[in-house]
C-alpha atoms as a PDB file:
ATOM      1  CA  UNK A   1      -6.026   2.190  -4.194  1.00  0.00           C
ATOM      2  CA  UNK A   2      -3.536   0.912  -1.558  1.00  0.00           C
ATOM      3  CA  UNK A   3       0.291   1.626  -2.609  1.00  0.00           C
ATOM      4  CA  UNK A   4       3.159  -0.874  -0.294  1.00  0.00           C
ATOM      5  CA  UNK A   5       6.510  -0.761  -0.257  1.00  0.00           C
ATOM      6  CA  UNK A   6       9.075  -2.436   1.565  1.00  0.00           C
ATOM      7  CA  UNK A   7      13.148  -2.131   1.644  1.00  0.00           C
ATOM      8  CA  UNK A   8      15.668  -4.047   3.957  1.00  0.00           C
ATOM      9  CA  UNK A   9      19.358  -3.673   4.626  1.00  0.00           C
ATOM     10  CA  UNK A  10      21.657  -5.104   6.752  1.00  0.00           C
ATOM     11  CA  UNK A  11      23.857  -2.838   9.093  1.00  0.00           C
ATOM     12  CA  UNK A  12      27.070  -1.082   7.818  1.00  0.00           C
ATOM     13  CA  UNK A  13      29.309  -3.261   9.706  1.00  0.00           C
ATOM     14  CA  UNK A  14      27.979  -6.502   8.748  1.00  0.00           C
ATOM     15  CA  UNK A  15      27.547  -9.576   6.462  1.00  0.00           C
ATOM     16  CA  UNK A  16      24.310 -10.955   7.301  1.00  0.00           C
ATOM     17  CA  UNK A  17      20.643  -9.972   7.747  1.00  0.00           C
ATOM     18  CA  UNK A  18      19.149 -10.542  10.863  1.00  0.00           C
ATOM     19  CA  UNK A  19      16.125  -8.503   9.404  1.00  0.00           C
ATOM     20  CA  UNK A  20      13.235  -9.754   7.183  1.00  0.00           C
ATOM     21  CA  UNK A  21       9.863  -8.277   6.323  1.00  0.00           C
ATOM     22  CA  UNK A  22       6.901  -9.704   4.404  1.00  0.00           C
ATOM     23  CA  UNK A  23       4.075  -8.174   1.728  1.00  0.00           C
ATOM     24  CA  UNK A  24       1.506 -10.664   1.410  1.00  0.00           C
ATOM     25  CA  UNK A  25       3.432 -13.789  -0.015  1.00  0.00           C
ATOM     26  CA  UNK A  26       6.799 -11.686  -0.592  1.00  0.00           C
ATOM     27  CA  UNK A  27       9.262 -12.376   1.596  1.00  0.00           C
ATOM     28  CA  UNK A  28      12.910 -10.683   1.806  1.00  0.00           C
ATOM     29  CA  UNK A  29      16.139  -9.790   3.702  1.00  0.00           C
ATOM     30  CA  UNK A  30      17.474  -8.454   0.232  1.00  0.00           C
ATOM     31  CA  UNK A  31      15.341  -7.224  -2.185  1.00  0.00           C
ATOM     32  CA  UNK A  32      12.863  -4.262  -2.148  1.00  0.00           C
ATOM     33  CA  UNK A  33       9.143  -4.585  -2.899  1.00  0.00           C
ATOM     34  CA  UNK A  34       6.466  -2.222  -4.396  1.00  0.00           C
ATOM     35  CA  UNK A  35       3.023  -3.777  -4.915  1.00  0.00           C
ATOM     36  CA  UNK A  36      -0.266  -1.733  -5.468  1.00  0.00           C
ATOM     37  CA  UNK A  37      -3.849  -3.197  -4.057  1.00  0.00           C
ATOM     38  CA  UNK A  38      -7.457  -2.286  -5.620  1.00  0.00           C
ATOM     39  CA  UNK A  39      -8.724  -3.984  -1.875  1.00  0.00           C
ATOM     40  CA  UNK A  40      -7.772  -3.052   1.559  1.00  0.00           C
ATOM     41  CA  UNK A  41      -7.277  -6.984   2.148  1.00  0.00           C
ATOM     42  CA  UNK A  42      -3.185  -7.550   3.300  1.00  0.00           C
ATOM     43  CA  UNK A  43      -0.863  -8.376   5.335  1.00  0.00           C
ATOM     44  CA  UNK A  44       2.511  -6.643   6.355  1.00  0.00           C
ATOM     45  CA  UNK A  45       5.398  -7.940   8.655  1.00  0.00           C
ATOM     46  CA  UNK A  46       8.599  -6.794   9.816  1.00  0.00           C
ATOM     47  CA  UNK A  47      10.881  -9.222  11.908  1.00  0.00           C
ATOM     48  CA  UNK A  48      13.756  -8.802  13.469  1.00  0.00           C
ATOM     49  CA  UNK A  49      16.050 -11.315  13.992  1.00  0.00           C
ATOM     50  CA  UNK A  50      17.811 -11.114  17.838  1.00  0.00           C
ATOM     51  CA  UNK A  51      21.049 -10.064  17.632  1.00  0.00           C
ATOM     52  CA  UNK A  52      22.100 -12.061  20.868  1.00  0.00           C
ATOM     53  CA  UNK A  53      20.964 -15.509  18.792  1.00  0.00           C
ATOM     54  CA  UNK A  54      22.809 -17.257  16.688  1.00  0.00           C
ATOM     55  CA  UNK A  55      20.300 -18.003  14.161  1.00  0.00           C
ATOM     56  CA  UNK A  56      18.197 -14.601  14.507  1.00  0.00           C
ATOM     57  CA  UNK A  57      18.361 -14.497  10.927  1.00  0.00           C
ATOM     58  CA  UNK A  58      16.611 -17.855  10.304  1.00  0.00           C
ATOM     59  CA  UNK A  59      14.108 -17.183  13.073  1.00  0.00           C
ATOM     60  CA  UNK A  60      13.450 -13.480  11.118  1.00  0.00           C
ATOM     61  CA  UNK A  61      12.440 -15.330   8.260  1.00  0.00           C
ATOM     62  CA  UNK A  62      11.056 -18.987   9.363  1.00  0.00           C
ATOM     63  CA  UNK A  63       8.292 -16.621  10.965  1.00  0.00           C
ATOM     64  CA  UNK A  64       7.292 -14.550   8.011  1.00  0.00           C
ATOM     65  CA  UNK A  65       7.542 -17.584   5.422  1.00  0.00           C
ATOM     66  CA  UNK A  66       5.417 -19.436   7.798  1.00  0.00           C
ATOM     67  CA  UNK A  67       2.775 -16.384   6.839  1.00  0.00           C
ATOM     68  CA  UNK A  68       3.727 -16.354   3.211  1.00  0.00           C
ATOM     69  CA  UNK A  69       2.681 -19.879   2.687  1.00  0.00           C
ATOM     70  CA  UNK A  70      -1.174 -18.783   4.293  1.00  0.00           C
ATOM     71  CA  UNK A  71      -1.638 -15.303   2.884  1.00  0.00           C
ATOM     72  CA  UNK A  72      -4.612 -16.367   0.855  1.00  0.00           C
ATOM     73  CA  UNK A  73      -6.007 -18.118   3.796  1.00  0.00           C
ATOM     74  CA  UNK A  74      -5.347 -15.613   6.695  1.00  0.00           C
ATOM     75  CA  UNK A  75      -8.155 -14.939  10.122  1.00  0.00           C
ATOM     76  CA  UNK A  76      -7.509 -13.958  13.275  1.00  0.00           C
ATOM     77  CA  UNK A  77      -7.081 -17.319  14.809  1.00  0.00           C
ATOM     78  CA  UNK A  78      -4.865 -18.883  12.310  1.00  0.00           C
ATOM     79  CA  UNK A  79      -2.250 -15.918  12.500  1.00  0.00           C
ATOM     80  CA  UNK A  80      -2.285 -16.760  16.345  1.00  0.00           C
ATOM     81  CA  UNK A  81      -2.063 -19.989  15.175  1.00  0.00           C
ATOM     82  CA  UNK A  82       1.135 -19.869  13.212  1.00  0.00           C
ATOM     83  CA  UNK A  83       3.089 -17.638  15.668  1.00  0.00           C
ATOM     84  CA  UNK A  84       2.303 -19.954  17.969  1.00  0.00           C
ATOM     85  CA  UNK A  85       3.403 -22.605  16.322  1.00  0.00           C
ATOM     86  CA  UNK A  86       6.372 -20.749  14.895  1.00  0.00           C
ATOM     87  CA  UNK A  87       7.527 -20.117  18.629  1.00  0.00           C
ATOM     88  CA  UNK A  88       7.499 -24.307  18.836  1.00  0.00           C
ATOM     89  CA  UNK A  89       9.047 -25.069  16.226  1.00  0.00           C
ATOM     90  CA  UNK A  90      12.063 -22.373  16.540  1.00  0.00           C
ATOM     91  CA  UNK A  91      12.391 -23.825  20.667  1.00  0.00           C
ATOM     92  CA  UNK A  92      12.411 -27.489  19.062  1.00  0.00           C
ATOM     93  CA  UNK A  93      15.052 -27.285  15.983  1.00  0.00           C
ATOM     94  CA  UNK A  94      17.394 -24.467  17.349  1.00  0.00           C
ATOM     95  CA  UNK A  95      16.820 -25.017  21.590  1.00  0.00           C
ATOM     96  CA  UNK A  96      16.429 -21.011  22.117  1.00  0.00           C
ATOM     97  CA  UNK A  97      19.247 -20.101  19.653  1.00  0.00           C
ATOM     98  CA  UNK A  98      16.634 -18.689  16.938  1.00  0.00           C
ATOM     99  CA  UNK A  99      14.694 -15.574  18.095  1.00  0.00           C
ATOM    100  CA  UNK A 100      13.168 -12.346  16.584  1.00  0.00           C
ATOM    101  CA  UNK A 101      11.064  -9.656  17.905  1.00  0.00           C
ATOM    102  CA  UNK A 102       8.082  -9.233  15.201  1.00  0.00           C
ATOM    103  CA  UNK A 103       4.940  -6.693  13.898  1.00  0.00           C
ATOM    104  CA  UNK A 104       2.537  -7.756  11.492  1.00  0.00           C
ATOM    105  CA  UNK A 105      -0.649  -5.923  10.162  1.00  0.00           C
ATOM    106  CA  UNK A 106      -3.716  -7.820   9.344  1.00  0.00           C
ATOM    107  CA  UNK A 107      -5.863  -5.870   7.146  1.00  0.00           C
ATOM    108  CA  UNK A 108      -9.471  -6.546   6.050  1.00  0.00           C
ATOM    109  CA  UNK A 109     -11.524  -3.698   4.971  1.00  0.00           C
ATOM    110  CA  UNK A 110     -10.961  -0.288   7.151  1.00  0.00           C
ATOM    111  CA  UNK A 111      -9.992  -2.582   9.780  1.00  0.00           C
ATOM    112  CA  UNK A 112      -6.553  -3.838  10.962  1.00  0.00           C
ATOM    113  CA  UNK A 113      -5.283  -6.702  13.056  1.00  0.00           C
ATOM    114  CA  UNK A 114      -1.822  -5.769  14.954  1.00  0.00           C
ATOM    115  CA  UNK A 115       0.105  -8.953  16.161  1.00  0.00           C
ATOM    116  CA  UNK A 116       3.497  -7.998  18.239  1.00  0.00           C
ATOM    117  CA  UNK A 117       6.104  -9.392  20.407  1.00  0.00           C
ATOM    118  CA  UNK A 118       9.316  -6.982  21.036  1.00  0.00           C
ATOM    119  CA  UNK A 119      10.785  -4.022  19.986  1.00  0.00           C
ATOM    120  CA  UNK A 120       9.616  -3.644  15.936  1.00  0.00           C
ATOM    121  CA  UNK A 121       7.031  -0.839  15.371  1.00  0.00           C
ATOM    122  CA  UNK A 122       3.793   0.604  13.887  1.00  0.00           C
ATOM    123  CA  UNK A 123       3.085   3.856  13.037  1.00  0.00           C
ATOM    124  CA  UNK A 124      -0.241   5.264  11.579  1.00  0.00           C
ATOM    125  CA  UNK A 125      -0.220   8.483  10.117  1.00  0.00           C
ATOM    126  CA  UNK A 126      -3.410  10.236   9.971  1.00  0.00           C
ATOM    127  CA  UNK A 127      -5.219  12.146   7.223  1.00  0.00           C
ATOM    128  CA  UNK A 128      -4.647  15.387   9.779  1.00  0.00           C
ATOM    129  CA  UNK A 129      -0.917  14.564   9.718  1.00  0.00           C
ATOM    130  CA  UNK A 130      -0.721  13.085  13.024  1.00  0.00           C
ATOM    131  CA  UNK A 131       1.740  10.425  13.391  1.00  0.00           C
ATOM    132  CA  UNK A 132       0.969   7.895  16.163  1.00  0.00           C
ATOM    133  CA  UNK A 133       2.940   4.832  17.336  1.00  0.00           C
ATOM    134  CA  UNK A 134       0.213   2.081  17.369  1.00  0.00           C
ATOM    135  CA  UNK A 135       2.642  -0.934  19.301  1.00  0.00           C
ATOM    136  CA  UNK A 136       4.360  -0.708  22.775  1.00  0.00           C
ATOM    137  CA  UNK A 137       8.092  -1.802  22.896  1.00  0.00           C
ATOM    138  CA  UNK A 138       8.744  -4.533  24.856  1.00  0.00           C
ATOM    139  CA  UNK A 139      11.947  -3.513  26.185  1.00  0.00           C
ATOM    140  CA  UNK A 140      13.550  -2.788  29.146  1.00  0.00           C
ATOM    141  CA  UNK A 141      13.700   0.959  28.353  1.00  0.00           C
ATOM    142  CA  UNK A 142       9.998   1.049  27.755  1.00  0.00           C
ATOM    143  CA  UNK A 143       9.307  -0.378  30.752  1.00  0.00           C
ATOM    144  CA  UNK A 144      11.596   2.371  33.032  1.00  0.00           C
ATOM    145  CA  UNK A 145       9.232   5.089  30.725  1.00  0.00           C
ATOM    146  CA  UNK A 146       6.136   3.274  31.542  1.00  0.00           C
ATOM    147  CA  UNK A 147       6.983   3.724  35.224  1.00  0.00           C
ATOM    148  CA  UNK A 148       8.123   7.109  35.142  1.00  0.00           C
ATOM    149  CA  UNK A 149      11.485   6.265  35.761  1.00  0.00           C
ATOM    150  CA  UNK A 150      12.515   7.982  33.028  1.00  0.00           C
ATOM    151  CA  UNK A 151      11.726  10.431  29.767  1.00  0.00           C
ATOM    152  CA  UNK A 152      11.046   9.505  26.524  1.00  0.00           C
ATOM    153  CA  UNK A 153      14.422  11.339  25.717  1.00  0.00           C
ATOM    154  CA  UNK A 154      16.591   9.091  27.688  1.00  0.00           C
ATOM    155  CA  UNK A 155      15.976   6.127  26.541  1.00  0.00           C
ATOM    156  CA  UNK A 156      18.581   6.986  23.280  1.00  0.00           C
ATOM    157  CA  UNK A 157      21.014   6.795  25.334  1.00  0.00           C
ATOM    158  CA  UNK A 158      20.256   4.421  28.505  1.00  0.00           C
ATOM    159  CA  UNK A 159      22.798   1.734  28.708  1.00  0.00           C
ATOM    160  CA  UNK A 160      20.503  -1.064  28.677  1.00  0.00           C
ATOM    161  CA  UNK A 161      18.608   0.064  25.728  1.00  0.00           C
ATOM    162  CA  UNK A 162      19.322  -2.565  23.692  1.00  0.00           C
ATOM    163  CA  UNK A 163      17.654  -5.048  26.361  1.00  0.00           C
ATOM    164  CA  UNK A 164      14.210  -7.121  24.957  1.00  0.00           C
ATOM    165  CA  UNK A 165      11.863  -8.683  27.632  1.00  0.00           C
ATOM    166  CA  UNK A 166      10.106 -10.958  25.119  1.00  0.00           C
ATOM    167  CA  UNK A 167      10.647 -12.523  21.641  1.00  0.00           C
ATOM    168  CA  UNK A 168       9.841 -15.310  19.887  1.00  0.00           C
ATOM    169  CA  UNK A 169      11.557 -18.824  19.850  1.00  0.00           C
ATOM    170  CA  UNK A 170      13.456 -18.007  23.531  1.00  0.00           C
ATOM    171  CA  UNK A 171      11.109 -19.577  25.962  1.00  0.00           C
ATOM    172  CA  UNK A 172       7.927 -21.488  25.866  1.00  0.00           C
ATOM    173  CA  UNK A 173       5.215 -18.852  27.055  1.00  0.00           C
ATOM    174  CA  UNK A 174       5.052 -15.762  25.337  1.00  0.00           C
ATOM    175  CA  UNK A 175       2.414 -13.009  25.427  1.00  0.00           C
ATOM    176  CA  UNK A 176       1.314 -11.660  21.774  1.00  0.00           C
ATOM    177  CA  UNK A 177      -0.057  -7.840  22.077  1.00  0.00           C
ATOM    178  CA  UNK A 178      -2.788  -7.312  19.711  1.00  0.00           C
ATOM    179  CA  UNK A 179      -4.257  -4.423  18.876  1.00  0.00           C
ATOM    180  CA  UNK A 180      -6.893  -3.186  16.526  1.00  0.00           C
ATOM    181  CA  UNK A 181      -7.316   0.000  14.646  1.00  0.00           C
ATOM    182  CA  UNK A 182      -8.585   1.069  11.705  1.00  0.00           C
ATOM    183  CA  UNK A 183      -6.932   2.274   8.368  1.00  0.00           C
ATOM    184  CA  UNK A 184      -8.969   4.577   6.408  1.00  0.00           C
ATOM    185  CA  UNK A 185      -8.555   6.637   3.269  1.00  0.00           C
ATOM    186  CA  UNK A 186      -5.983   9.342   3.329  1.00  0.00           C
ATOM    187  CA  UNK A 187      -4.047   7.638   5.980  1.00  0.00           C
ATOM    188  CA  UNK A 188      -0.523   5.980   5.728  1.00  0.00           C
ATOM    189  CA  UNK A 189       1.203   2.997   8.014  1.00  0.00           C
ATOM    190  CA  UNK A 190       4.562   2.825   8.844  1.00  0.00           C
ATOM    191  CA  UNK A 191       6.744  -0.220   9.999  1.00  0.00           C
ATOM    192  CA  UNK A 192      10.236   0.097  11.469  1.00  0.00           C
ATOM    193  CA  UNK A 193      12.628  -2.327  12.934  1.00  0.00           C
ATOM    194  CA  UNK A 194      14.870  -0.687  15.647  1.00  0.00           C
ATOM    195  CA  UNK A 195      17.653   0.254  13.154  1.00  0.00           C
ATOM    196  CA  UNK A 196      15.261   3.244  12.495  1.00  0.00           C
ATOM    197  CA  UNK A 197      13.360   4.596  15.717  1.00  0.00           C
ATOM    198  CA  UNK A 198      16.238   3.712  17.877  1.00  0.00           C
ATOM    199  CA  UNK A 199      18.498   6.309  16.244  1.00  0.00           C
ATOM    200  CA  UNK A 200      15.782   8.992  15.251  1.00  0.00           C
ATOM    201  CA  UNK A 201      12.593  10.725  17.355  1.00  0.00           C
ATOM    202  CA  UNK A 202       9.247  11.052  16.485  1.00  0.00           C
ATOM    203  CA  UNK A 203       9.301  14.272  15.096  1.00  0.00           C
ATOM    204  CA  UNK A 204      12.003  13.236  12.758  1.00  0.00           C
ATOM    205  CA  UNK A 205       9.898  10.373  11.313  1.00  0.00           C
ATOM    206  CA  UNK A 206       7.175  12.711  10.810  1.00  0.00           C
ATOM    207  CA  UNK A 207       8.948  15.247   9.065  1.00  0.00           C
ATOM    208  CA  UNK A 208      10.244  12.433   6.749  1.00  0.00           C
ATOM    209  CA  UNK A 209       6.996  11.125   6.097  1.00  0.00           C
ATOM    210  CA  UNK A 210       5.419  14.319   5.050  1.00  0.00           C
ATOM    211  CA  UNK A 211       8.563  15.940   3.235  1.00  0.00           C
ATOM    212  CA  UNK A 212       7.501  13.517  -0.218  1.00  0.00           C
ATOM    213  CA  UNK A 213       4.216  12.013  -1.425  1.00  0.00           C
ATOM    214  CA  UNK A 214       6.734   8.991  -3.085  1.00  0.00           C
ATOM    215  CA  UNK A 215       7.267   6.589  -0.696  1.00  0.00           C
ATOM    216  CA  UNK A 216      10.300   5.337  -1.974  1.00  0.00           C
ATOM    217  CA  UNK A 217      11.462   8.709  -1.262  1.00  0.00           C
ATOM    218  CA  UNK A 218      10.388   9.026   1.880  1.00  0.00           C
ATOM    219  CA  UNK A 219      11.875   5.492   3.165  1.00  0.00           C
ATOM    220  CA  UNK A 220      15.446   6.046   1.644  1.00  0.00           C
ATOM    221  CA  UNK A 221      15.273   9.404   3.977  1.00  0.00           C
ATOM    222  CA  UNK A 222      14.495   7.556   6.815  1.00  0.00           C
ATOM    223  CA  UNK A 223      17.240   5.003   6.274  1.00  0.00           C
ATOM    224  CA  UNK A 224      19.537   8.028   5.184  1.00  0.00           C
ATOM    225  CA  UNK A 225      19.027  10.158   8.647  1.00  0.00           C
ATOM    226  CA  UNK A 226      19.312   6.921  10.909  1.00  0.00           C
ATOM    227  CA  UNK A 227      22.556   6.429   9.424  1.00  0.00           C
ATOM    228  CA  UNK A 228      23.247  10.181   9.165  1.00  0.00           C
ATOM    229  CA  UNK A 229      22.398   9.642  13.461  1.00  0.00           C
ATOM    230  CA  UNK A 230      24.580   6.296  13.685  1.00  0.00           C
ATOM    231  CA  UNK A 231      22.641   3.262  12.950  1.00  0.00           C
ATOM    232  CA  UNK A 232      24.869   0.496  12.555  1.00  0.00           C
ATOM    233  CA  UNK A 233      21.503  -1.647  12.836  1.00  0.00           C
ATOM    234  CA  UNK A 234      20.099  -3.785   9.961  1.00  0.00           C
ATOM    235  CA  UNK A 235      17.132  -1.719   9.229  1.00  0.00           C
ATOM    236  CA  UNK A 236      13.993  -2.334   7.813  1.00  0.00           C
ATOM    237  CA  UNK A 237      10.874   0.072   6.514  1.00  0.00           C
ATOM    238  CA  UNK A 238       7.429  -0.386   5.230  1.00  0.00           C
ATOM    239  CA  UNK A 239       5.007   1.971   4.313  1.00  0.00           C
ATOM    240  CA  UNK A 240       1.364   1.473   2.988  1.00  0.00           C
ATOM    241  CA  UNK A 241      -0.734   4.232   1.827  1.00  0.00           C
ATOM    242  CA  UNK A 242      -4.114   4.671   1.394  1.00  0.00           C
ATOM    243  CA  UNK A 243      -5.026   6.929  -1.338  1.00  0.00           C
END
């Protein structure tokens, strides 16, 4: 049995959403989402709308509706497919004024699909309590870690933290990480836009994730200590466990 649920909220300080996440053909920027699966056969998305665009919002959810309207129908190549063509349509309407960083889980059987441009996140946590981050940002930060340049520490406070080397519907080549895993019994996932794991460490998400089996619970901590830390982000959370 396979238990999802999704929340999304926009940041304390303002009106709009620039965050959206999807649960098989559910799509929101509002409204929570529990859904429970008899097959290991979905798909999960967060985007997240860039901040620096003027229409990261519609770019947010133009991606995952794109996905909604295929969930029934979903592979490999035709995910590449609609990103793809989600990155051409966003550069044709809006002329690089629509973008959003995105993670989305492909799941068939005890395997998953990762698909990810940016600075969104996935987590597995293991049976044996282990939580691992599954995507690499791609941020400017990430890079200066990747080089040694510096700590995993600093980066909470580096003043070009906030800076995103790649996202979707700013330019006309992009490079989509993928990644494959599996997702077995006994083991959770965990999706996060930057309003979260910008404003908390890894240990912190752990301890959330194992303080309650409820997973409701467990995501209205983590939006409660990011704010508790200063989030003023929109911030967005799923988590699917595999019982």
């Amino acid at each position: 049995m396979l238990k999802i649920y999704g929340k999304t909220q926009h940041g304390r300080y303002k009106t709009k959403n620039d965050d959206c996440f999807l649960i098989n053909s559910f799509v929101s920027q509002k409204e929570d989402k529990k859904q429970q699966l008899s097959k290991n056969h979905f798909v999960v998305a967060i985007a997240d709308g860039v901040g620096s665009s003027e229409f990261g919002d519609v770019a947010s959810r133009v991606l995952l509706e794109n996905l909604s309207k295929n969930s029934n129908i979903l592979s490999h190549q035709i995910i590449l497919n609609i990103i793809k063509n989600t990155n051409r349509e966003l550069l044709k309407i809006y002329k690089g004024k629509a973008s959003t960083v995105f993670s989305i889980v492909y799941a068939e059987n005890e395997n998953i699909n990762i698909y990810h441009i940016g600075d969104t996140r996935v987590y597995k946590l293991t049976a044996n309590n282990n939580l691992v981050q599954l995507t690499n940002d791609h941020t400017y930060t990430q890079k200066l870690i990747d080089d040694g340049v510096i700590s995993e520490d600093m980066r909470f406070n580096h003043p070009k933290k906030n800076i995103i080397l790649q996202s979707l519907g700013s330019k006309e080549e992009i490079h989509i990480d993928v990644y494959k895993n599996s997702f077995e019994v006994g083991e959770k996932l965990l999706l996060t836009s930057d309003g979260i794991h910008d404003y908390m460490k890894e240990s912190e998400i752990k301890d959330i994730m194992l303080s309650s089996k409820n997973m409701q619970t467990n995501i209205n901590r983590l939006i409660e200590k990011a704010e508790l830390n200063k989030s003023k982000d929109d911030i967005s959370v799923i988590i699917i466990d595999n019982e």
